[in-house]
Protein backbone atom coordinates (compact mmCIF):
# COMPACT_ATOMS: atom_id res chain seq x y z
CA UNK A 1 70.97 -64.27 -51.48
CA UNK A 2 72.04 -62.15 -48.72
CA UNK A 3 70.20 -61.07 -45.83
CA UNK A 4 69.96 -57.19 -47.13
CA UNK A 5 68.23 -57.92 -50.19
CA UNK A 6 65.49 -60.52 -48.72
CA UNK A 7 65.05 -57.50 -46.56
CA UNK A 8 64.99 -54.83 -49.03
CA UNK A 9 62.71 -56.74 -51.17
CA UNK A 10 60.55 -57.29 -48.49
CA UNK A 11 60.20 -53.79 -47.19
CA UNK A 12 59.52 -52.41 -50.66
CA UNK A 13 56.49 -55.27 -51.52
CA UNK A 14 55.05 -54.28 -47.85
CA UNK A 15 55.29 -50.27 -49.14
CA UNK A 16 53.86 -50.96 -52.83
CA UNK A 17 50.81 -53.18 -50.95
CA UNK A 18 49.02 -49.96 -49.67
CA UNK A 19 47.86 -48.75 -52.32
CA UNK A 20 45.78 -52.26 -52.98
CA UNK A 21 42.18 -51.26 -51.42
CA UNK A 22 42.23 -48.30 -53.69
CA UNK A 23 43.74 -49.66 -56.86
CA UNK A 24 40.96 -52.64 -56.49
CA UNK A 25 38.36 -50.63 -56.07
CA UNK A 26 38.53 -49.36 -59.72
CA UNK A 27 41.44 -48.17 -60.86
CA UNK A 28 41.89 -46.81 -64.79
CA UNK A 29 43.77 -49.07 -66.69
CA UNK A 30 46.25 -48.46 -69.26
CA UNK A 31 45.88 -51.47 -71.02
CA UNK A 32 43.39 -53.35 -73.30
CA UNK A 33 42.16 -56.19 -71.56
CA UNK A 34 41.89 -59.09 -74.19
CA UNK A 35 39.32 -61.44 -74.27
CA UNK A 36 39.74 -65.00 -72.62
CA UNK A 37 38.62 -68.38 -73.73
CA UNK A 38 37.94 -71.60 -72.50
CA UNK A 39 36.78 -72.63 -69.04
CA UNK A 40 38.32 -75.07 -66.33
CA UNK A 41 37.08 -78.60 -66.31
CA UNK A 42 36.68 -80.89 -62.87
CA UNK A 43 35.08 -80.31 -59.37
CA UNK A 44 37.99 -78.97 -56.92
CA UNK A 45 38.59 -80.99 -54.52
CA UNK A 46 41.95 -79.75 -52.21
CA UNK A 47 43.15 -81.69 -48.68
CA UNK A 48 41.81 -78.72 -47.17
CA UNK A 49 38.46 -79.15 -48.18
CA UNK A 50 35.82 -81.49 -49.74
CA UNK A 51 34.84 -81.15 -53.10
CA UNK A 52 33.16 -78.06 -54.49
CA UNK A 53 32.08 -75.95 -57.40
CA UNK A 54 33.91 -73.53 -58.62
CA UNK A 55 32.46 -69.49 -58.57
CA UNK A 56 31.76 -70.17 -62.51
CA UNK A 57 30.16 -73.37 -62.26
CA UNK A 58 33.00 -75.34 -63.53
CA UNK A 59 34.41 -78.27 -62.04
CA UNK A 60 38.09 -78.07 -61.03
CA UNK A 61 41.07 -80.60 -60.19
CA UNK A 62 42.80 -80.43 -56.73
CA UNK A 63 45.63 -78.11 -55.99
CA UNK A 64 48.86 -79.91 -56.19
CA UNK A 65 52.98 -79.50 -55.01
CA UNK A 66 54.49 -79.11 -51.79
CA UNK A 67 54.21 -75.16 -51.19
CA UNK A 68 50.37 -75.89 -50.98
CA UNK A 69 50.90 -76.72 -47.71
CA UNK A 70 51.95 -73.06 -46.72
CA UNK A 71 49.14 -72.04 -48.13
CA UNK A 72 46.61 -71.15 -45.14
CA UNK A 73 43.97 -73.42 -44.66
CA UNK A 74 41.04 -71.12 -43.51
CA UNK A 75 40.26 -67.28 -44.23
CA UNK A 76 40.28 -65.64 -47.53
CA UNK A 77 43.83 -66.59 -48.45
CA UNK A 78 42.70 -70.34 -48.36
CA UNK A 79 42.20 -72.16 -51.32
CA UNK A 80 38.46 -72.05 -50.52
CA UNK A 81 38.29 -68.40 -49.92
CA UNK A 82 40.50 -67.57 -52.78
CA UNK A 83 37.62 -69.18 -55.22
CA UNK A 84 35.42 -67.21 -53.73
CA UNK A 85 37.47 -63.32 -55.53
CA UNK A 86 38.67 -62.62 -58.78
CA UNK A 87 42.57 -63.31 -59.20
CA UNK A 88 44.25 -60.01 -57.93
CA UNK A 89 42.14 -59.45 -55.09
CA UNK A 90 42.81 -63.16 -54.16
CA UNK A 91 46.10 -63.31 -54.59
CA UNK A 92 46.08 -59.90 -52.39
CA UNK A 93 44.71 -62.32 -49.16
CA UNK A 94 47.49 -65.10 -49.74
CA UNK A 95 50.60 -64.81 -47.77
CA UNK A 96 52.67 -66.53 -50.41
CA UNK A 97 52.04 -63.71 -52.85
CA UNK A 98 52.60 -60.40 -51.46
CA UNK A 99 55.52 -58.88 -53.56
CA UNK A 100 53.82 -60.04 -56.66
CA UNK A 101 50.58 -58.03 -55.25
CA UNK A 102 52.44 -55.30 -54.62
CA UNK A 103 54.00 -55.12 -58.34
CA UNK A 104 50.42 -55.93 -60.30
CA UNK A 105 49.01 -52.70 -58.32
CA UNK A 106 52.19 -50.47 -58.85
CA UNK A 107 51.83 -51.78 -62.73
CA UNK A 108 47.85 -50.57 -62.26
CA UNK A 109 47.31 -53.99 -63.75
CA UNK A 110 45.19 -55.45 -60.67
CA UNK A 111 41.47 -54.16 -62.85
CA UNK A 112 43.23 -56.14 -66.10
CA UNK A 113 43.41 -59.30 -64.45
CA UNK A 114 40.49 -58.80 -62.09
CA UNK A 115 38.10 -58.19 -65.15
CA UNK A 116 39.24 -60.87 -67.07
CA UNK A 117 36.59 -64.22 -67.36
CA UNK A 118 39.45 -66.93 -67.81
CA UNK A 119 43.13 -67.00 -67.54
CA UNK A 120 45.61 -68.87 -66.30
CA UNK A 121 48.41 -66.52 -64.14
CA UNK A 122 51.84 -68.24 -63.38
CA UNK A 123 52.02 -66.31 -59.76
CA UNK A 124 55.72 -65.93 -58.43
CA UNK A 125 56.04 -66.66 -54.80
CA UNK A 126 57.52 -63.99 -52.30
CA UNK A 127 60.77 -65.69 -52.37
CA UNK A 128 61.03 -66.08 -56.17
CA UNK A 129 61.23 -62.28 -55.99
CA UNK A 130 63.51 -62.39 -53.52
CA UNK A 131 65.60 -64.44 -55.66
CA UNK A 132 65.71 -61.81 -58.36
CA UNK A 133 68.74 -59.46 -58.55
CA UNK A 134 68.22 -56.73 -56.71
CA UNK A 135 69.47 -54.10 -59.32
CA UNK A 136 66.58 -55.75 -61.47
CA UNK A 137 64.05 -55.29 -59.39
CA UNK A 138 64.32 -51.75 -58.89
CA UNK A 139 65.10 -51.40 -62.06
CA UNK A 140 61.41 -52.52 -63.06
CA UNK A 141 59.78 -51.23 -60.01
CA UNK A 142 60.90 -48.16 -60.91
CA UNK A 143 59.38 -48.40 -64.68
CA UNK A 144 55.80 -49.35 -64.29
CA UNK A 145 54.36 -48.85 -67.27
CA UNK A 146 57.23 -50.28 -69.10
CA UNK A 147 59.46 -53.02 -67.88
CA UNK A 148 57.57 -53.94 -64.49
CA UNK A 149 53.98 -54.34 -66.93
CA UNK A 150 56.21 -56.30 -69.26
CA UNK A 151 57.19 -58.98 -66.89
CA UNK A 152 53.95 -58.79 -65.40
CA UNK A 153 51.75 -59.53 -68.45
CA UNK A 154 54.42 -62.51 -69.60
CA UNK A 155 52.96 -64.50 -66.43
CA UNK A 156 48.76 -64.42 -67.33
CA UNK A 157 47.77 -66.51 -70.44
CA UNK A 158 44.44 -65.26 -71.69
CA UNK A 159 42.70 -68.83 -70.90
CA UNK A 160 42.08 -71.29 -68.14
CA UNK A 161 44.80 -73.90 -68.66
CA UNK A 162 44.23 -77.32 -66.57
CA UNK A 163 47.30 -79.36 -65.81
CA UNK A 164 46.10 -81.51 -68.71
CA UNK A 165 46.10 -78.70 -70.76
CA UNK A 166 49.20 -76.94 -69.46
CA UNK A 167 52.46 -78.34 -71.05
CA UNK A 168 53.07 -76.79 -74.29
CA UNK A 169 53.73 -72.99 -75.41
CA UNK A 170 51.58 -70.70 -74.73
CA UNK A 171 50.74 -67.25 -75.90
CA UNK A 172 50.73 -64.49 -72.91
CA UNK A 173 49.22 -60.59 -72.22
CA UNK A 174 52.67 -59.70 -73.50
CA UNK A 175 52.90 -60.19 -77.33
CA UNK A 176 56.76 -60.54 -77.17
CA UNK A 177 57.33 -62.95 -74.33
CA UNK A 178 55.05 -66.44 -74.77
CA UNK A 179 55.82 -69.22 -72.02
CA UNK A 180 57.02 -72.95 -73.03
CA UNK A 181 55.46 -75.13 -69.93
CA UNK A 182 57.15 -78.87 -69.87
CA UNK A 183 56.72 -81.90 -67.86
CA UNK A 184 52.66 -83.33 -66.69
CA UNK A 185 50.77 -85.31 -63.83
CA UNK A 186 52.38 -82.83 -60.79
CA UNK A 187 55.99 -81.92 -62.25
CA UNK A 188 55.69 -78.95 -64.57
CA UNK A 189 58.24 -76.06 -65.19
CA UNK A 190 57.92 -72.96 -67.07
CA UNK A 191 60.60 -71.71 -69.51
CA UNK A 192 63.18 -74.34 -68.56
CA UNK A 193 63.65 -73.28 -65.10
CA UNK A 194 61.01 -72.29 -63.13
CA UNK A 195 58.78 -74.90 -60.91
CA UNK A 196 55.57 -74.90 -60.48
CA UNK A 197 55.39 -75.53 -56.35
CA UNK A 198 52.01 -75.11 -56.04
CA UNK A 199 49.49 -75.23 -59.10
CA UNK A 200 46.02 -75.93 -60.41
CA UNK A 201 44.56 -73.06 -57.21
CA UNK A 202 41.11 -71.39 -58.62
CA UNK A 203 40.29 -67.84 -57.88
CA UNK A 204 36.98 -66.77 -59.61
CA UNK A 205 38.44 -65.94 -63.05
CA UNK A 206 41.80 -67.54 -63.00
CA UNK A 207 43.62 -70.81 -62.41
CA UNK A 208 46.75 -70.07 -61.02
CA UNK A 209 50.55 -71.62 -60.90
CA UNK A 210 52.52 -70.64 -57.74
CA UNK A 211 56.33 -70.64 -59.15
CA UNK A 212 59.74 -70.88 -57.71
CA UNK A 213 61.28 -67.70 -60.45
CA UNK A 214 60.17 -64.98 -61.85
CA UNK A 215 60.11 -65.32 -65.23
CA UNK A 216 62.41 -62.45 -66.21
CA UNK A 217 62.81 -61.46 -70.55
CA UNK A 218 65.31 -63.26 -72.43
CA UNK A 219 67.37 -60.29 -73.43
């Protein structure tokens, strides 16, 4: 990965993040949201705080892998403060996850995933994007209501999926594309190649799956 493309792809997720506030605040969006199903399971209990309730009442298991540990431990992109706001907005305070941001509100997707009641969003990490090939990137960036909502939608399954629950296939936002999780206890990967680093983090409406790759079509 050279030095010109981390930089590139930086630049453009810190240019696509303005428009954030404004999309949050109640954008119109282009696609149906579907409805979601079942509901997370333990207390959460994370090394960076004691155990809680979820927003929903639910009890949650504690985040797991070794990218939690960049995630920060106080403010709203905490693992505490990210329970607090529905997924987009939360993933909007985490450092970890700003190019992805940046693509859900250039897709308009950020009211989809914000209204849903329970999914599960496999959440790319700033340097799994910077990973991608750059001619990709632009390539969807510069088609959001085709390619870049593709991709997009192939990383939110329309339930909250524990890690007990997680291995398996699963069916996604985006008909075409389903995701095949393998492996259990902390160790998971998603479509044969990407890692969960940092997984089982609750937002309000979501749990979510930080991974190491995008998770780009087939063809």
């Amino acid at each position: 990965m050279s030095h010109t493309h981390r930089v590139r792809t930086a630049a453009l997720g810190a240019a696509l993040l303005l428009p954030l506030a404004v999309a949050a605040c109640g954008s119109t969006n282009q696609m149906a949201a579907p409805e979601a199903s079942s509901e997370a399971s333990s207390p959460m209990s994370t090394p960076m705080s004691s155990a809680s309730a979820s927003p929903s009442g639910t009890a949650t298991g504690s985040p797991f892998g070794a990218a939690c540990a960049d995630v920060p431990t106080e403010g709203e992109g905490s693992v505490d403060g990210m329970a607090d706001d529905p997924v987009a907005t939360a993933a909007s305070n985490n450092p970890l996850l700003t190019t992805l941001v940046a693509a859900v509100t250039e897709a308009d997707l950020v009211d989809t995933l914000n209204s849903q009641e329970a999914i599960t969003v496999f959440a790319p990490t700033d340097d799994a994007f910077a990973d991608v090939d750059e001619k990709t990137l632009e390539a969807a960036m510069a088609d959001p209501d085709g390619l870049l909502t593709d991709v997009l939608t192939a990383h939110v399954v329309a339930e909250r999926l524990s890690p007990e629950d997680l291995a398996g296939e699963h069916e996604t936002l985006n008909p075409e594309q389903p995701v095949t999780v393998e492996g259990s206890g902390e160790q998971f990967t998603v479509n044969g190649e990407a890692m969960v680093v940092c997984g089982n983090v609750q937002t309000a409406n979501a749990t979510v799956y930080l991974l190491d790759q995008v998770l780009l079509p087939a063809s």
